[in-house]
Protein backbone atom coordinates (compact mmCIF):
# COMPACT_ATOMS: atom_id res chain seq x y z
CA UNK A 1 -5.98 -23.45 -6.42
CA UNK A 2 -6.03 -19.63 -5.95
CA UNK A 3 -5.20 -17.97 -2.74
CA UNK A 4 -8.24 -16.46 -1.96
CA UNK A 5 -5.97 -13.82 -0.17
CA UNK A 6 -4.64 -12.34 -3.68
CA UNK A 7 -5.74 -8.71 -4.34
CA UNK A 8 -6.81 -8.81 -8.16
CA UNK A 9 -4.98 -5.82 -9.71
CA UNK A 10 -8.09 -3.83 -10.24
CA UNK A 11 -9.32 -4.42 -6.09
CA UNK A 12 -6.54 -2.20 -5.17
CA UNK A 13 -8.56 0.81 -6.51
CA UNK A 14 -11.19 0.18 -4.04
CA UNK A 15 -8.57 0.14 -1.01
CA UNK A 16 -6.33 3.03 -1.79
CA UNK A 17 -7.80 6.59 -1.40
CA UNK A 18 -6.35 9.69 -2.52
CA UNK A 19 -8.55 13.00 -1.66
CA UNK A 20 -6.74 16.22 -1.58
CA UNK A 21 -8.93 16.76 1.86
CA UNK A 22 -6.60 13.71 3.69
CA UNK A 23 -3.26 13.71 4.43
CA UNK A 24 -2.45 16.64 1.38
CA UNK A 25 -3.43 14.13 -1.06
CA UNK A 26 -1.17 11.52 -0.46
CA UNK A 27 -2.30 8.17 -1.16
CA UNK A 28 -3.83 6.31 2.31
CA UNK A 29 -5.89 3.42 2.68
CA UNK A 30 -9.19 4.15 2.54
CA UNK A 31 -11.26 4.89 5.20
CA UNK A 32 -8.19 6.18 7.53
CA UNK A 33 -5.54 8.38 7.53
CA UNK A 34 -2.67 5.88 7.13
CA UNK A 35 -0.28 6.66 4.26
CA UNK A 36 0.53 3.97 1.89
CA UNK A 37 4.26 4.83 2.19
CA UNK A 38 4.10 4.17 5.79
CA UNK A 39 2.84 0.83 5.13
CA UNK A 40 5.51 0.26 2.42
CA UNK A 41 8.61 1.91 4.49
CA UNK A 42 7.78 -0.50 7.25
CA UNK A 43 7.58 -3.67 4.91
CA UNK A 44 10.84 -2.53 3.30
CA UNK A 45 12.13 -1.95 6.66
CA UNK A 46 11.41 -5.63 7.39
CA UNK A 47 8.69 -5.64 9.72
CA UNK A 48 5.42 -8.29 8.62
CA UNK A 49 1.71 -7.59 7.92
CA UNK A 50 0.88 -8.93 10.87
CA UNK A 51 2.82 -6.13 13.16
CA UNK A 52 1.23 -3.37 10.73
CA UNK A 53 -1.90 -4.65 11.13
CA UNK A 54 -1.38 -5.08 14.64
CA UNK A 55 0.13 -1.23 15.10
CA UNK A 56 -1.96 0.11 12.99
CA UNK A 57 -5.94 -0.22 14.45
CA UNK A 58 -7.66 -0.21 10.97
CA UNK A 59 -5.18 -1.35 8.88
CA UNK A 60 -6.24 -5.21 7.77
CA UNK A 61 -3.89 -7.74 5.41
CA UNK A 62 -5.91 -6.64 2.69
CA UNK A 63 -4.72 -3.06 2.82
CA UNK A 64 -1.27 -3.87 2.59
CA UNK A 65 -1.23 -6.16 0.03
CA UNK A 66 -3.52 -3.09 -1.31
CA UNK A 67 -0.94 -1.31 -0.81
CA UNK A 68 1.46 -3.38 -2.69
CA UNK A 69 -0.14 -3.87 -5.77
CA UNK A 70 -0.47 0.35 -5.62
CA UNK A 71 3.08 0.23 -5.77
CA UNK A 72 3.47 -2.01 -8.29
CA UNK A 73 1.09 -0.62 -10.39
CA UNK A 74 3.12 2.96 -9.94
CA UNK A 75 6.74 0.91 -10.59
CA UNK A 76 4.88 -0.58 -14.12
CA UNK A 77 5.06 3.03 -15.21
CA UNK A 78 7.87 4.81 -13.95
CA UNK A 79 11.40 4.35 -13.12
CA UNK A 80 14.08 5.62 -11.10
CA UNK A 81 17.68 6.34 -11.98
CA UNK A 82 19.84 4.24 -9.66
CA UNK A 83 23.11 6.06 -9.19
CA UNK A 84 25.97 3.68 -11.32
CA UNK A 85 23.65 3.16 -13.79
């Protein structure tokens, strides 16, 4: 059965925003002015959707599963050079 929670990679279009006019065109979530790297750096830092969506008023489990699929879209793409390698 599908999670009706999933963000279908196209949906994420509709949640991220990126307008030169907000936040010096950095990619937010719609709607507000909360950067999508915030909402990543504090996932990667170990903290849960609910505390985001609890610290940030706005911010809904949506967006950061948004916000996750942005970033995976961007990682499909492009690479970094990890030092070693």
């Amino acid at each position: 059965m599908a999670d009706r929670h999933v963000i279908p990679p196209a949906d994420w279009k509709q949640r991220i925003s990126v307008d030169p006019r907000v936040c010096h065109g950095q990619a937010c979530i719609a709607g507000t002015r909360i950067l999508v790297t915030v909402v990543l750096d504090n996932l990667a830092a170990g903290r849960t959707t609910e505390q985001l969506v609890e610290d940030y008023p706005g911010l809904t489990p949506d967006d950061v599963r948004a916000a996750i699929a942005y970033a995976a879209e961007l990682a499909h793409d492009r690479t970094m050079p990890l030092s070693g390698s």
